[in-house]
PDB file of N, CA and C in Angstrom:
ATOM      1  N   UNK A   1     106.348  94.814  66.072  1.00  0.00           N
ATOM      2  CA  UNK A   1     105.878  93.703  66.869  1.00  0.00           C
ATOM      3  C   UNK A   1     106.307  92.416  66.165  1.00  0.00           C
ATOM      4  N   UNK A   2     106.693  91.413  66.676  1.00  0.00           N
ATOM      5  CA  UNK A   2     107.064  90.751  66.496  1.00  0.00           C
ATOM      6  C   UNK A   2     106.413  89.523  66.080  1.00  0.00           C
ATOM      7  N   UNK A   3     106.052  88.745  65.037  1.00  0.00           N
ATOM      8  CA  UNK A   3     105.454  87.990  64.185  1.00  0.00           C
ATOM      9  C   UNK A   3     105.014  86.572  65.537  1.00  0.00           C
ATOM     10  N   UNK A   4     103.659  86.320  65.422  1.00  0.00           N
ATOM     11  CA  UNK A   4     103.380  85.387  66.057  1.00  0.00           C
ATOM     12  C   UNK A   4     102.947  85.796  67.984  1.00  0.00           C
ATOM     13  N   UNK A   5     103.577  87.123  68.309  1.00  0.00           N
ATOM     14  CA  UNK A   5     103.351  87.813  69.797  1.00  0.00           C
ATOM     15  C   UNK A   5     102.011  87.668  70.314  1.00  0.00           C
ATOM     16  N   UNK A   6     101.692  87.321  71.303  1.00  0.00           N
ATOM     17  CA  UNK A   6     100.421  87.440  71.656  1.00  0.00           C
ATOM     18  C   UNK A   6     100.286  89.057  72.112  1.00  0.00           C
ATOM     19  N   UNK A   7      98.999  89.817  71.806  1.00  0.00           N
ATOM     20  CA  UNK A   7      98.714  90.975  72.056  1.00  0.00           C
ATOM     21  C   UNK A   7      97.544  90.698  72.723  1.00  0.00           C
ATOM     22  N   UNK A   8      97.324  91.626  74.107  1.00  0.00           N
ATOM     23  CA  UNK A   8      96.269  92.175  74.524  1.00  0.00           C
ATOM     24  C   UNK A   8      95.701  93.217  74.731  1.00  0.00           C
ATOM     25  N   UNK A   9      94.655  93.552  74.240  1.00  0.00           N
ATOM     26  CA  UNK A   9      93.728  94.757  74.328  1.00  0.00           C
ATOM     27  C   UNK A   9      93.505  95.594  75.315  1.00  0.00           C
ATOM     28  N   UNK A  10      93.765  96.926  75.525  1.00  0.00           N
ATOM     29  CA  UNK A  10      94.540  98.164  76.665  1.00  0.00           C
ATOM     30  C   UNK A  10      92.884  97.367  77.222  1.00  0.00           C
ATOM     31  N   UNK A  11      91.900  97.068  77.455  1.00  0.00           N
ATOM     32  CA  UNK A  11      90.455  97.386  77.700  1.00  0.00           C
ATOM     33  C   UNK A  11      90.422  95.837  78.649  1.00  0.00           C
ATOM     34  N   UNK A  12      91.285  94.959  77.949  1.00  0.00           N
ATOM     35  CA  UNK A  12      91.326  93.698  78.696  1.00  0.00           C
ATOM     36  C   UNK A  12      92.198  93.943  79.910  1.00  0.00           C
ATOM     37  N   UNK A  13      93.309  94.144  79.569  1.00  0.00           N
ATOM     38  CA  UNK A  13      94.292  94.526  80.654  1.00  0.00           C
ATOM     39  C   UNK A  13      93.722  95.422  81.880  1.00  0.00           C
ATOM     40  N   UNK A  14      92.978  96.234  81.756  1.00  0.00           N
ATOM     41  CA  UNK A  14      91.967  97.141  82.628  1.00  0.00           C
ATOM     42  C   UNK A  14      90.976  96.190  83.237  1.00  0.00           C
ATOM     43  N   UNK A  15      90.501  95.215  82.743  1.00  0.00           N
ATOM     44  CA  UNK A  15      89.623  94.291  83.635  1.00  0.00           C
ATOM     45  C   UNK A  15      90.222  93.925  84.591  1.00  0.00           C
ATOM     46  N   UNK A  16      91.946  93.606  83.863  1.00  0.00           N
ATOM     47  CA  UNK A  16      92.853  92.405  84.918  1.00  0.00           C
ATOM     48  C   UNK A  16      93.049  92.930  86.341  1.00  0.00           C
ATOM     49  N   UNK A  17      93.003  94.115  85.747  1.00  0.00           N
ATOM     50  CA  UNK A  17      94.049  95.461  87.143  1.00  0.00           C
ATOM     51  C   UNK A  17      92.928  95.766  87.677  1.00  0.00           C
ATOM     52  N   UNK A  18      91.639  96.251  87.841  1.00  0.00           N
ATOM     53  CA  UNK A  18      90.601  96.321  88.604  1.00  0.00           C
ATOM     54  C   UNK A  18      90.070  95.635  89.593  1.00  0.00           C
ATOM     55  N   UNK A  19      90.336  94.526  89.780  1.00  0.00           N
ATOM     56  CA  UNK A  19      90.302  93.821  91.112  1.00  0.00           C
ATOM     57  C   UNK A  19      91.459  93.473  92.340  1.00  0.00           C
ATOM     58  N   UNK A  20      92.599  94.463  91.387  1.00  0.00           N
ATOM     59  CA  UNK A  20      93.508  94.285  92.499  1.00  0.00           C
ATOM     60  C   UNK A  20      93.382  95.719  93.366  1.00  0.00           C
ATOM     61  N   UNK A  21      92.954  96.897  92.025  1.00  0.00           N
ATOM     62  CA  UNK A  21      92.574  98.248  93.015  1.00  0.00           C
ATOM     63  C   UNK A  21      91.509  98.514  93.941  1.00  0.00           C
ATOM     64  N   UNK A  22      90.483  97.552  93.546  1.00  0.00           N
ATOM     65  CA  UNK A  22      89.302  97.026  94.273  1.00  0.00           C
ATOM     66  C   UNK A  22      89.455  96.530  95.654  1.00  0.00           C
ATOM     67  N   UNK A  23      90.513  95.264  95.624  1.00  0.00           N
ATOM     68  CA  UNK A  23      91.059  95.013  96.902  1.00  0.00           C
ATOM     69  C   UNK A  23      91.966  95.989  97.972  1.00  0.00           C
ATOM     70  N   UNK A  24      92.808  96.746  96.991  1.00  0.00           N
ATOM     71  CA  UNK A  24      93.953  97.546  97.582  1.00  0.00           C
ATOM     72  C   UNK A  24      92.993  98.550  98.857  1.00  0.00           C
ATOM     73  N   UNK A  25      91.646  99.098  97.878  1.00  0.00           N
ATOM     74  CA  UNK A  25      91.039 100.354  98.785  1.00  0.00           C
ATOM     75  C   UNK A  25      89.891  99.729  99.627  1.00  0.00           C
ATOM     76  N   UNK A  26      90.086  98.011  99.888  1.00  0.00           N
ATOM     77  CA  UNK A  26      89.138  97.473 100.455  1.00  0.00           C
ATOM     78  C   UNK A  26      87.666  97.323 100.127  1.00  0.00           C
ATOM     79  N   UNK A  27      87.185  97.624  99.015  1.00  0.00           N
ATOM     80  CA  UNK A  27      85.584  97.407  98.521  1.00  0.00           C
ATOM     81  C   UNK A  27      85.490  95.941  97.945  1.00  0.00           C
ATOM     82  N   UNK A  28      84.085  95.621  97.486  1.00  0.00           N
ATOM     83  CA  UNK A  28      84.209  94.782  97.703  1.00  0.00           C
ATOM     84  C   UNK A  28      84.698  94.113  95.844  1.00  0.00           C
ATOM     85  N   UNK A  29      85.256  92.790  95.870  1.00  0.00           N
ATOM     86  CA  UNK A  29      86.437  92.265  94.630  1.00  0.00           C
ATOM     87  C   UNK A  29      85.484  92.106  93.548  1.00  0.00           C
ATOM     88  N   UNK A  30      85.355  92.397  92.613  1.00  0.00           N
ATOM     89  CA  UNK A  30      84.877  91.537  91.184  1.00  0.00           C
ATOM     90  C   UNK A  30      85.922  90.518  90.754  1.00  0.00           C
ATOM     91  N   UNK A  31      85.569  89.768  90.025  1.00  0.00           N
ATOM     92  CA  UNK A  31      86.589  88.993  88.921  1.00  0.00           C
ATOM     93  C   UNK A  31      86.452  90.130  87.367  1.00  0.00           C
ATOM     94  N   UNK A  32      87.285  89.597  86.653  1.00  0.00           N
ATOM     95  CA  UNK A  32      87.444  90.050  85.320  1.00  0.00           C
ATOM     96  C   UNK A  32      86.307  90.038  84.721  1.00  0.00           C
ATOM     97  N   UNK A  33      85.713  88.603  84.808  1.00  0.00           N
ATOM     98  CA  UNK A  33      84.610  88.195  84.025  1.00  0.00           C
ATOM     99  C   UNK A  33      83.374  88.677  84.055  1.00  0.00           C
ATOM    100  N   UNK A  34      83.310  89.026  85.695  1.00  0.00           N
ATOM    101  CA  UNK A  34      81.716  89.724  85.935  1.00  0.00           C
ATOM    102  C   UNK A  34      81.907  91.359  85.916  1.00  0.00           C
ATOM    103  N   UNK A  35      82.843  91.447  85.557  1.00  0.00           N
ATOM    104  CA  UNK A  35      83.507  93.155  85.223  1.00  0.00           C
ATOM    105  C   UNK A  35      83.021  93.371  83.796  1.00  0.00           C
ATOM    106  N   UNK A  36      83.590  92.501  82.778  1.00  0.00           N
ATOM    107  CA  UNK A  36      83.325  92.237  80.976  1.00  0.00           C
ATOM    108  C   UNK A  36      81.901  92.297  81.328  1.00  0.00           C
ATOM    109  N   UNK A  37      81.223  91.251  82.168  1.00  0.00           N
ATOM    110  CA  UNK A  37      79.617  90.935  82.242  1.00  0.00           C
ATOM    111  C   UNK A  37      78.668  92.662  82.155  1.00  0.00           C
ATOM    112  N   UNK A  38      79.265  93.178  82.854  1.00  0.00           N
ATOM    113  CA  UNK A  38      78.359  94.296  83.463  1.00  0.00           C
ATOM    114  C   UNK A  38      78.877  95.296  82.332  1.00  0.00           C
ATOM    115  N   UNK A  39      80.058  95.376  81.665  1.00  0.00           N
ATOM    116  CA  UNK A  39      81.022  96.767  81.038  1.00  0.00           C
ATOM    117  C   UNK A  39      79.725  97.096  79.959  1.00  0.00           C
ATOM    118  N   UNK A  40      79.932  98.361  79.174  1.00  0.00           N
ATOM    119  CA  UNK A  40      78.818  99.046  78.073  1.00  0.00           C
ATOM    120  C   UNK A  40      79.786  99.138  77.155  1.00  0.00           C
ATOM    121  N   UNK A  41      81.187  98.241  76.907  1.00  0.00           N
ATOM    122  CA  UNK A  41      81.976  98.771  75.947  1.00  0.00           C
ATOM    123  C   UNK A  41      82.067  98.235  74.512  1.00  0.00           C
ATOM    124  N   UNK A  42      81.705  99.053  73.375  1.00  0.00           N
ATOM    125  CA  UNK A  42      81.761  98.348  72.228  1.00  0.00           C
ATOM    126  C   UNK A  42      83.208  98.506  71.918  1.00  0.00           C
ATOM    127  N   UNK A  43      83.638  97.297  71.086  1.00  0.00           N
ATOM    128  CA  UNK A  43      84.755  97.426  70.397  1.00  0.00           C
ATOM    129  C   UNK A  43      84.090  97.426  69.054  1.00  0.00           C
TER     130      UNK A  43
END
């Protein structure tokens, strides 16, 4: 990796993509944020 790269966390990236599969199968959308809000995940 390359010195200075921004990295994001497989767990963040999964917030990002969840409201687009949310939309795709029509239920109803979260944002990222109220996704993190509700998650049980320790890092």
């Amino acid at each position: 990796m390359a010195k200075g790269c921004p990295v994001q966390r497989g767990t963040d990236m999964l917030f990002e993509m969840i409201p687009a599969y949310l939309d795709f199968f029509h239920l109803p959308v979260a944002t990222p944020e109220q996704l993190k809000a509700l998650a049980e995940i320790q890092y």
